[in-house]
Protein backbone atom coordinates (compact mmCIF):
# COMPACT_ATOMS: atom_id res chain seq x y z
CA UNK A 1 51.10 156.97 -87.48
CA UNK A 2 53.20 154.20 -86.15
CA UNK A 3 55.95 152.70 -88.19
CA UNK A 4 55.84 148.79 -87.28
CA UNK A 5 58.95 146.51 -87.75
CA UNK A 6 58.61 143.05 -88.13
CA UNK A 7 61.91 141.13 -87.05
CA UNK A 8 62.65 137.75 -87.07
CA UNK A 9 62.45 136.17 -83.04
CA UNK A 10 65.43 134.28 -84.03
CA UNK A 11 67.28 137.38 -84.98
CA UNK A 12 66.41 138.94 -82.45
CA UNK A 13 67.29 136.49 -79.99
CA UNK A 14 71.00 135.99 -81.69
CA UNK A 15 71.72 139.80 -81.16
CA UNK A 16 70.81 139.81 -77.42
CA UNK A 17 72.53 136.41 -77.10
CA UNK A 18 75.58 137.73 -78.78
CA UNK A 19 75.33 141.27 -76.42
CA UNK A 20 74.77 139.15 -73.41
CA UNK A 21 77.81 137.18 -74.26
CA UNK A 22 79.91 139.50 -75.32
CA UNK A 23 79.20 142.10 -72.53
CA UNK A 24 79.47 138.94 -70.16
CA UNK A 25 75.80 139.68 -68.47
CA UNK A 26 72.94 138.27 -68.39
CA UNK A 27 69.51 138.92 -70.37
CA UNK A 28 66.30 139.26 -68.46
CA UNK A 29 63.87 136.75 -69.36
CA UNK A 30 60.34 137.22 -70.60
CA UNK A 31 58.68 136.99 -67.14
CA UNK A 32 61.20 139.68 -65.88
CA UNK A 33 59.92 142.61 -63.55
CA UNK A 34 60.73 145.97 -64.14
CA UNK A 35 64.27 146.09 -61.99
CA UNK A 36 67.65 144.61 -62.80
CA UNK A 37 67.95 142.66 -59.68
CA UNK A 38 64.89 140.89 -60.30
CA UNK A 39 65.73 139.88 -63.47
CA UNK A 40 69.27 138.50 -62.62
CA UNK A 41 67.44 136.10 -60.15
CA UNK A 42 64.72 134.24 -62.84
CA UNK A 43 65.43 131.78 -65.27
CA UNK A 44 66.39 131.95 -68.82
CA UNK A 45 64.95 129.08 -70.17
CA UNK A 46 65.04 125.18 -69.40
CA UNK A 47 67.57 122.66 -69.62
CA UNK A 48 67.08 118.81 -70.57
CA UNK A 49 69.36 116.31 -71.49
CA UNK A 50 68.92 113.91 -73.75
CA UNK A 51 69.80 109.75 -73.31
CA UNK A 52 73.97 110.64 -75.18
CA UNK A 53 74.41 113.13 -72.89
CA UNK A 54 73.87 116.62 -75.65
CA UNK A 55 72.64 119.09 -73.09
CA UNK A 56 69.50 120.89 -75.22
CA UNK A 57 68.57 124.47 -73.46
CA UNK A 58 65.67 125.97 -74.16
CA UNK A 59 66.23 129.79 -74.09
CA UNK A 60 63.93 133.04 -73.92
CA UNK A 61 64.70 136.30 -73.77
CA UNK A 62 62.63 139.98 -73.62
CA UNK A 63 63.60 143.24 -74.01
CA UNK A 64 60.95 145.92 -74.07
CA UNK A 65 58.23 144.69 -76.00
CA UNK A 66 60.45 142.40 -78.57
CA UNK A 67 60.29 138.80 -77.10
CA UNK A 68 63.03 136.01 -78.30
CA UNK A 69 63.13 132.27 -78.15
CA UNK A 70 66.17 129.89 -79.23
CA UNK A 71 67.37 126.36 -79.16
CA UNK A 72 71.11 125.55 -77.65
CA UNK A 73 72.78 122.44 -77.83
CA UNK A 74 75.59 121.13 -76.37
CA UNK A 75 76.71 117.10 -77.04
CA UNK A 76 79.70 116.23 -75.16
CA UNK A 77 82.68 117.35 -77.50
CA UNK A 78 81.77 120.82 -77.31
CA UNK A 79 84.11 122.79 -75.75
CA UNK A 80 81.43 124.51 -73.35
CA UNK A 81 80.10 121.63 -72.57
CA UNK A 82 81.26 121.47 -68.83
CA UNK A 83 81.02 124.59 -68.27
CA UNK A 84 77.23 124.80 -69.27
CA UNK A 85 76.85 121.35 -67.33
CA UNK A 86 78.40 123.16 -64.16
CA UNK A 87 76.28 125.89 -64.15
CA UNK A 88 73.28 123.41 -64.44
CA UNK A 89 74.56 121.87 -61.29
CA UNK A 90 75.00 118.74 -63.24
CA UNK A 91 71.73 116.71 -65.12
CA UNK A 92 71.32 113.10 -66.23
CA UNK A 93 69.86 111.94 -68.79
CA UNK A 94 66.31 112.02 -68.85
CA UNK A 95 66.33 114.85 -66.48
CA UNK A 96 64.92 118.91 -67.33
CA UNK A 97 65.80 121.70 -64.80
CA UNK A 98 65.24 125.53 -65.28
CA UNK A 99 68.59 127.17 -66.50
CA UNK A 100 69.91 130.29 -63.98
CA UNK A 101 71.12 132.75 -65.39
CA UNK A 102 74.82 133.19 -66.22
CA UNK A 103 76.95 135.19 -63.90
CA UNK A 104 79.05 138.32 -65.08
CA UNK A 105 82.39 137.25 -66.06
């Protein structure tokens, strides 16, 4: 008989946001295929920003069969705020693009 767990998407989605972080790699999103360097080429989620400038990223993540989704924002005093706009490639406001994932640091 199979033991099922029922855990929060959110939760889940902090813990590999706070392993991706902390390990400095990426997370594969949902739509990932089976290898590692597949994975490190999709997107992580979308980008959009809104008519202040706050940068809000849409973020998904999937490992095995657990499946997380989060909100990020970013309004211009944040102190990763140009950093997260760089690795957009910039955005106005009004504009959405697909965010890369981040590089190993």
């Amino acid at each position: 008989m199979k033991r099922a767990v029922v855990v929060s998407a959110a939760a889940v989605l902090l813990l590999m946001l706070a392993f991706a972080y902390f390990r400095g790699g990426n997370a594969p999103s949902p739509r990932a295929a089976d290898t590692a360097a597949d994975a490190d080429q999709l997107p992580i989620g979308a980008a959009r920003m809104l008519d202040d400038g706050t940068i809000v990223m849409d973020l998904y993540m999937r490992h095995g069969e657990a499946v997380g989704h989060g909100q990020a924002t970013y309004r211009k005093d944040h102190p990763e705020y140009a950093r997260v706009l760089k690795h957009l490639g910039g955005l106005r406001p009004g504009e959405e693009k697909l965010v890369p994932p981040f590089p190993d640091e």
